[in-house]
Structures are given as structure tokens and as C-alpha cells.
N, C-alpha and C. Protein backbone atom coordinates (compact mmCIF):
# COMPACT_ATOMS: atom_id res chain seq x y z
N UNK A 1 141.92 85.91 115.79
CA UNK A 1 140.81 86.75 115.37
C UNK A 1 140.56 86.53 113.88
N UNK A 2 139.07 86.31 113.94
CA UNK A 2 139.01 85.79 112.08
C UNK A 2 138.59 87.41 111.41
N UNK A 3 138.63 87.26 110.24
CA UNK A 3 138.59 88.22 109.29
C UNK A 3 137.14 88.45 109.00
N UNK A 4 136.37 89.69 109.55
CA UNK A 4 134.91 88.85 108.79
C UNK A 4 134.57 89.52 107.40
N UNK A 5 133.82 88.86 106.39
CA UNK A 5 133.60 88.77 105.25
C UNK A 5 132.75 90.16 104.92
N UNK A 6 133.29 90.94 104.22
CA UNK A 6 132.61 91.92 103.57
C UNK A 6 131.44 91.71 102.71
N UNK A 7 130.59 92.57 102.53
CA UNK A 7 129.75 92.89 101.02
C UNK A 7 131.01 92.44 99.78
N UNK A 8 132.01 93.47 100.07
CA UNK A 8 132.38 93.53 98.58
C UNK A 8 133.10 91.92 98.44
N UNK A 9 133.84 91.33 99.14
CA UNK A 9 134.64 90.15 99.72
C UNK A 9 133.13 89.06 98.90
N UNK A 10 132.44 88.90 98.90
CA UNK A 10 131.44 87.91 98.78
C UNK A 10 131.27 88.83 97.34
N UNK A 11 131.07 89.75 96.87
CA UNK A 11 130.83 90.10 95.53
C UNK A 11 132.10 89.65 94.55
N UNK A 12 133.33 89.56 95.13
CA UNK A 12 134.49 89.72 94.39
C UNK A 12 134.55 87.91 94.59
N UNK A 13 133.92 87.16 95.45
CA UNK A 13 133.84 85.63 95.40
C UNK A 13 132.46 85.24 93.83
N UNK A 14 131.71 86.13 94.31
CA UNK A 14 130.41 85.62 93.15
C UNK A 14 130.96 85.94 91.52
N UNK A 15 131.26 87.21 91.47
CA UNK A 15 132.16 87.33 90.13
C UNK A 15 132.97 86.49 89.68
N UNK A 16 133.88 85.99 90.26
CA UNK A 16 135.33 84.63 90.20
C UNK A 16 134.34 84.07 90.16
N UNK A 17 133.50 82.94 90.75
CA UNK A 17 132.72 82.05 90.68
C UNK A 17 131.74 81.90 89.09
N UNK A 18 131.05 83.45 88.96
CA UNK A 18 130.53 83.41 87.51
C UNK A 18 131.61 83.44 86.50
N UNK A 19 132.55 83.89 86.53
CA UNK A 19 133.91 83.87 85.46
C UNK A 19 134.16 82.29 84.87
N UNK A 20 134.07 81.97 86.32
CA UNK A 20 134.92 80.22 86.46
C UNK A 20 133.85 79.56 85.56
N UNK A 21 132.49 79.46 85.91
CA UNK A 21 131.44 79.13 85.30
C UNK A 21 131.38 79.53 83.95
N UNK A 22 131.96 80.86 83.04
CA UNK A 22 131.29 81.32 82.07
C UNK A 22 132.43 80.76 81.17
N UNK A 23 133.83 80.50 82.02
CA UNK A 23 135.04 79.99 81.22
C UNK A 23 134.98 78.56 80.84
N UNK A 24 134.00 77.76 81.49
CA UNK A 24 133.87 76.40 81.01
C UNK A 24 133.02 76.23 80.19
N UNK A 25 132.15 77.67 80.09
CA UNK A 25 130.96 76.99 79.08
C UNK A 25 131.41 77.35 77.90
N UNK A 26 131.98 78.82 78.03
CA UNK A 26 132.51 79.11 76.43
C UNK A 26 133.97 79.42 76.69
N UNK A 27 134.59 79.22 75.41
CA UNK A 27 135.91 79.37 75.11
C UNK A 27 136.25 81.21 74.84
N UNK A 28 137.45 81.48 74.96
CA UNK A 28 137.81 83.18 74.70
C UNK A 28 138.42 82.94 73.08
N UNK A 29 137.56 83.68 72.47
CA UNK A 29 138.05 84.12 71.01
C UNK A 29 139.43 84.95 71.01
N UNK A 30 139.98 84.16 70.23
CA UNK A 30 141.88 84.71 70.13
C UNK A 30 141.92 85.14 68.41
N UNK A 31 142.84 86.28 68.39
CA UNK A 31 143.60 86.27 67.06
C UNK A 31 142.44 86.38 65.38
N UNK A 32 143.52 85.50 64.72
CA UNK A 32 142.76 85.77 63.49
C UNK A 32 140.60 85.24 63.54
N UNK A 33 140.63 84.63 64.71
CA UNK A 33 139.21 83.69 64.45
C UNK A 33 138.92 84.48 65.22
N UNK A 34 138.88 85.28 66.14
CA UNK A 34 138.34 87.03 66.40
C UNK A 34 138.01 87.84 65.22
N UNK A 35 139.35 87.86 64.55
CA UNK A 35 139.18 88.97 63.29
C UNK A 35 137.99 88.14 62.45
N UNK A 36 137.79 87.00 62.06
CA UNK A 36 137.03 86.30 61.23
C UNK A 36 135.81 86.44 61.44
N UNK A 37 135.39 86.33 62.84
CA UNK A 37 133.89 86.25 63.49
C UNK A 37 133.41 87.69 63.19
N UNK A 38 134.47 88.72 63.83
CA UNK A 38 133.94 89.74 63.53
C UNK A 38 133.71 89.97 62.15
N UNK A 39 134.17 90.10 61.50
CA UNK A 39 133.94 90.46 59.54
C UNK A 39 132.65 89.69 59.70
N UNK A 40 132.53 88.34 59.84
CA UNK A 40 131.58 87.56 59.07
C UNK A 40 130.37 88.10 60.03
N UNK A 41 130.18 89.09 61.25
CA UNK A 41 129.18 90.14 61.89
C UNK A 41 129.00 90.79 60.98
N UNK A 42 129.62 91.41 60.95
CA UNK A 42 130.08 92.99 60.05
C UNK A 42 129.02 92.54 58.77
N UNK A 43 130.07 91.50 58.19
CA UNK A 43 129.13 91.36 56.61
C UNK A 43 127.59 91.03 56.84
N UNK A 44 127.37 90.19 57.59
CA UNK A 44 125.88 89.81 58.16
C UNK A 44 125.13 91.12 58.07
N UNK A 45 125.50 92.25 58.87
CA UNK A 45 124.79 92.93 59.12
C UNK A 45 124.98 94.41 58.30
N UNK A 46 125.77 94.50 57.39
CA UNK A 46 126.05 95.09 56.35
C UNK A 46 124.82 94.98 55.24
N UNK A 47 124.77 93.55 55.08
CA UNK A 47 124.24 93.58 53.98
C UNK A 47 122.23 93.89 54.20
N UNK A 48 122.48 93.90 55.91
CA UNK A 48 120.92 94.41 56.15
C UNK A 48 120.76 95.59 56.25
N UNK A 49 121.73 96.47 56.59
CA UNK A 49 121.69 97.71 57.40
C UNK A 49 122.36 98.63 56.33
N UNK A 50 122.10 100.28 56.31
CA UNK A 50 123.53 100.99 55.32
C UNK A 50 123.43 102.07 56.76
N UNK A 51 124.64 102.43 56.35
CA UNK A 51 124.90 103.17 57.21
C UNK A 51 124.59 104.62 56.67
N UNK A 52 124.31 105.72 57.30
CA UNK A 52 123.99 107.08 56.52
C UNK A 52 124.26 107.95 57.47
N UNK A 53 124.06 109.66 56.75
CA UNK A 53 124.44 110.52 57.83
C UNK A 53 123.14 111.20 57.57
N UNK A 54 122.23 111.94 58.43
CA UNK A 54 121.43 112.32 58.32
C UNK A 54 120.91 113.14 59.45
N UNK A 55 120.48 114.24 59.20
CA UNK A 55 120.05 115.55 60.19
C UNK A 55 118.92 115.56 60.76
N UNK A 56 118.34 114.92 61.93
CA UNK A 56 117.07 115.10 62.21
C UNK A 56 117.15 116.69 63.19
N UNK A 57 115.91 117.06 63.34
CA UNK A 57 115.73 118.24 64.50
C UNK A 57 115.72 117.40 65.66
N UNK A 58 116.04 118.66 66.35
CA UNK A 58 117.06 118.14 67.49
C UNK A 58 115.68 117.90 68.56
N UNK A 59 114.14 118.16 68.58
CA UNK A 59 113.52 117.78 69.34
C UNK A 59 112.99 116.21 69.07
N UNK A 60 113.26 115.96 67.89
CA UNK A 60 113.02 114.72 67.72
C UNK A 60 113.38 113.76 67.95
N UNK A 61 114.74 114.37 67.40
CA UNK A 61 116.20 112.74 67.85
C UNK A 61 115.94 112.73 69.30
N UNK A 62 115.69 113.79 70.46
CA UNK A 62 115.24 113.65 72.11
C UNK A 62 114.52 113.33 72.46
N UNK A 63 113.34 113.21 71.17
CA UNK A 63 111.96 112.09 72.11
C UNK A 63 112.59 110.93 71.77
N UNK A 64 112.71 110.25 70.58
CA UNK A 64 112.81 109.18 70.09
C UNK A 64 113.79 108.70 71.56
N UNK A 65 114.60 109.16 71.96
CA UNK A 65 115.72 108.48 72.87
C UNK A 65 114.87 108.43 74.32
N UNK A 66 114.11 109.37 74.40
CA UNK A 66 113.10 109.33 75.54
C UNK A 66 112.42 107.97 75.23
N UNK A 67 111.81 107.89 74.49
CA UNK A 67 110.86 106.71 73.86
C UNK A 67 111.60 105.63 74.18
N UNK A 68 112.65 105.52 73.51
CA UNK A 68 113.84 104.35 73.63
C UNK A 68 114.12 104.14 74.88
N UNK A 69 114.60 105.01 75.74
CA UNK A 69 114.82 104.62 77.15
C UNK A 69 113.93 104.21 77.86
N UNK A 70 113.23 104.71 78.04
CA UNK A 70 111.42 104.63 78.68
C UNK A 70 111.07 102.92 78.13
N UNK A 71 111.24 102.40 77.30
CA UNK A 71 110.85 100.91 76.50
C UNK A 71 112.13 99.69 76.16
N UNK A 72 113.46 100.42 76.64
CA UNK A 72 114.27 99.49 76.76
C UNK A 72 114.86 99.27 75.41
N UNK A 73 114.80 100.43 73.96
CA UNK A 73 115.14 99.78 73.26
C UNK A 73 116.14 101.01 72.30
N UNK A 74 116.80 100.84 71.74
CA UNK A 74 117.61 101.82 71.39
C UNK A 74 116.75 102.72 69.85
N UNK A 75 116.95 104.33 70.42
CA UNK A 75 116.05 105.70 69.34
C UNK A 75 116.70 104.69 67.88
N UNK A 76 117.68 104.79 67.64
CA UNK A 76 117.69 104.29 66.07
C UNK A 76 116.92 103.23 65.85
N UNK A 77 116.51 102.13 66.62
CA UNK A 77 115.69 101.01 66.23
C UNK A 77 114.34 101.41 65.75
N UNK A 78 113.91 102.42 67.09
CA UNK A 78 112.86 102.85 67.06
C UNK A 78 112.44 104.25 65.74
N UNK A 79 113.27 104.54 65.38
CA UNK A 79 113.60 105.56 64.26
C UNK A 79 112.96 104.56 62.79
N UNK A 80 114.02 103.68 63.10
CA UNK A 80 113.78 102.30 62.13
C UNK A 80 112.01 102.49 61.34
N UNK A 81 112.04 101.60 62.82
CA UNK A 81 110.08 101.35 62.94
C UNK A 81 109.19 102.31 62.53
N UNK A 82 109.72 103.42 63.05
CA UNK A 82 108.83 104.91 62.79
C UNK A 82 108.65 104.76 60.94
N UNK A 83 110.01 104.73 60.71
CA UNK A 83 110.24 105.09 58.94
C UNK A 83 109.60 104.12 58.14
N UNK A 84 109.72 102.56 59.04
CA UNK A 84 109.15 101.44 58.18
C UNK A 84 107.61 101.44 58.24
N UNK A 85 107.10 101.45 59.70
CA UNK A 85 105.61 102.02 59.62
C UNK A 85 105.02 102.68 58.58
N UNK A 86 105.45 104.04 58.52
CA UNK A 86 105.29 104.55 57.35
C UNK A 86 105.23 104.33 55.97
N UNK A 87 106.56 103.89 55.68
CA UNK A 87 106.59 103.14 54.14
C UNK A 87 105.22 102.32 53.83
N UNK A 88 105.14 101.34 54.67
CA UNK A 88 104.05 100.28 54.98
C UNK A 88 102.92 100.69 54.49
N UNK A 89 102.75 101.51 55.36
CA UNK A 89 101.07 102.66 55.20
C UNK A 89 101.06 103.20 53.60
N UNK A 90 102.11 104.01 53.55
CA UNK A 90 102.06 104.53 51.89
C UNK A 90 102.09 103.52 51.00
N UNK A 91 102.72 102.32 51.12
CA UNK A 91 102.40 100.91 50.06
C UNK A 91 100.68 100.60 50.28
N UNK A 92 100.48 100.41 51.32
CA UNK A 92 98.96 100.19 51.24
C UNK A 92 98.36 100.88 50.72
N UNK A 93 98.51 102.21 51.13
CA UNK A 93 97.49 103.61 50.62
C UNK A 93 97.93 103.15 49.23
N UNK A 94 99.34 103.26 48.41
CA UNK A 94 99.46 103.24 46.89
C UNK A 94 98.61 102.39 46.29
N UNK A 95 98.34 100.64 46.77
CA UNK A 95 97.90 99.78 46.49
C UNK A 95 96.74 99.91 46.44
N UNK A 96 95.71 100.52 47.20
CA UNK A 96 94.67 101.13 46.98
C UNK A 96 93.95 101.75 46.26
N UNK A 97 94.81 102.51 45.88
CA UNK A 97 94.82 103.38 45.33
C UNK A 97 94.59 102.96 43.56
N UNK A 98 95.74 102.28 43.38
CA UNK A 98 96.23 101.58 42.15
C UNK A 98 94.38 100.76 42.04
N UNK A 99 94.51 100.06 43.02
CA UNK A 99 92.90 99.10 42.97
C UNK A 99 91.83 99.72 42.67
N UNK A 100 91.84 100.96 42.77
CA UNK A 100 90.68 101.89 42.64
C UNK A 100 90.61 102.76 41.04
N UNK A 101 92.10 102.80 40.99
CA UNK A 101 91.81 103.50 39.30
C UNK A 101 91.60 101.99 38.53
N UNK A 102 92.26 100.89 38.67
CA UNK A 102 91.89 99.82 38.02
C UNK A 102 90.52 99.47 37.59
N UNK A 103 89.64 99.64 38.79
CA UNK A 103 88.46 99.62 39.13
C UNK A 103 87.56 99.96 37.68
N UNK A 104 88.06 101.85 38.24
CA UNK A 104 87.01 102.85 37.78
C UNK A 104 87.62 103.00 36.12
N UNK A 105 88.92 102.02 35.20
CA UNK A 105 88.76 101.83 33.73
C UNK A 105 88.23 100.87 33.78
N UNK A 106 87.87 99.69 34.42
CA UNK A 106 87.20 98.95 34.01
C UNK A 106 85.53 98.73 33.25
N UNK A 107 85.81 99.57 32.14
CA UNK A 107 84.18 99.43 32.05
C UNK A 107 83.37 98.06 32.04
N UNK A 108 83.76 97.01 31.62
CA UNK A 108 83.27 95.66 32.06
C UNK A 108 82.31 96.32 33.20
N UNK A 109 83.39 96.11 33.91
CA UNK A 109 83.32 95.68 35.80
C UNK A 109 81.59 97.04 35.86
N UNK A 110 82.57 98.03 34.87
CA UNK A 110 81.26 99.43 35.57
C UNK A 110 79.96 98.78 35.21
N UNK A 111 80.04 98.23 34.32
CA UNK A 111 78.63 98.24 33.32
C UNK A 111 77.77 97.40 34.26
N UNK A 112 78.54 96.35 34.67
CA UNK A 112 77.67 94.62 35.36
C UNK A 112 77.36 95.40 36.52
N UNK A 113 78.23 95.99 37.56
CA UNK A 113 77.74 97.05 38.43
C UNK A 113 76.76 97.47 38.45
N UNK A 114 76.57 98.52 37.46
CA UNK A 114 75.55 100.12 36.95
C UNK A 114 74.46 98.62 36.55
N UNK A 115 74.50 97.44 36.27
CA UNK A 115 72.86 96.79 35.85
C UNK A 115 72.73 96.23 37.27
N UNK A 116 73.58 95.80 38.23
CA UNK A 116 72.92 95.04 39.10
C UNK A 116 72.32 96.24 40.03
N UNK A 117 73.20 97.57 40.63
CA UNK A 117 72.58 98.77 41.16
C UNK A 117 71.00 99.05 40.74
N UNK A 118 70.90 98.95 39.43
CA UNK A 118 69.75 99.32 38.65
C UNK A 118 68.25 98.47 39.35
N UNK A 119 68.80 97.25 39.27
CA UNK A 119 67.65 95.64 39.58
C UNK A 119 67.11 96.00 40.75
């Protein structure tokens, strides 16, 4: 009498099979060149990222993770974006801004203006 093959029996063959496959393509990080890779992560992303502690209200931090889940992408990324968006906008608005008082000392600029308006 043969044995017949399970669901799980053919899952626990496909796993070994992807293992076997994933062990020839890449090697297993051992020891100090573990510890190394990681730091030289760490520093990589250190020097992009700071870490902080910070209090949002608590309906917010629950959309943002709604948001995040719903789009596949993690609330702090999306927190990120929210904050950088912003910045963005207020550099423009500043820059604008700046362009516009520049503008309006320029009496040059007013005068050639105020004659061509005039024509």
C-alpha cells in the first residue's frame, strides 16, 4: 500500500526545493562579515535617517497606518512624505514670496513697468 502525498507533503517538498535553489544562488552570512554588513547598513542608513521620539495624536498615527496598509507601504514612510510634501510647499510659497518683495524694491523694474502699462 503506497503512501499518498499530502497538501502539506508537497509544500514541505516545494520549500526544500526553494531552500536548495536559494542556497546555490546565495551564500549564508557567518560571524564577523554579518557583524560588518550589518554596521556598514546601519551607517548607510544612519546617515539618511535620525531617529526621534515624537508624540503624534493618536487619531492620526491610525489613519496614517490605515493609509499604509490600504497602499502597501509602511505609516512612517508615509509620515515621511506627508512632512516632506509640506516642507516642499513652504520652500516654494517662501521662494515666492522672496520673488515678490524682490520685485516690488525694485524700482528699476517698477518704473519700465508703470511706462510700458501707461503706452
Amino acid at each position: 500500500m503506497k503512501n499518498k502525498k499530502t497538501d502539506l507533503d508537497e509544500y514541505h517538498e516545494s520549500v526544500f526545493a526553494s531552500e536548495k535553489a536559494f542556497s546555490k544562488r546565495f551564500r549564508r552570512l557567518e560571524g564577523a562579515e554579518l557583524v560588518t554588513l550589518k554596521r556598514r547598513v546601519a551607517d548607510a542608513v544612519s546617515e539618511k535617517k535620525s531617529r526621534v521620539t515624537i508624540y503624534f495624536d493618536s487619531d492620526i498615527v491610525r489613519r496614517f497606518k490605515e493609509i499604509g496598509e490600504s497602499e502597501g507601504v509602511g505609516y512612517q514612510t508615509l509620515m515621511n512624505q506627508a512632512l516632506r510634501t509640506f516642507i516642499d510647499g513652504m520652500t516654494a510659497d517662501m521662494a515666492k514670496q522672496d520673488l515678490k518683495n524682490d520685485i516690488l524694491k525694485d524700482k528699476k523694474f517698477l518704473k519700465r513697468l508703470k511706462t510700458v502699462l501707461s503706452a
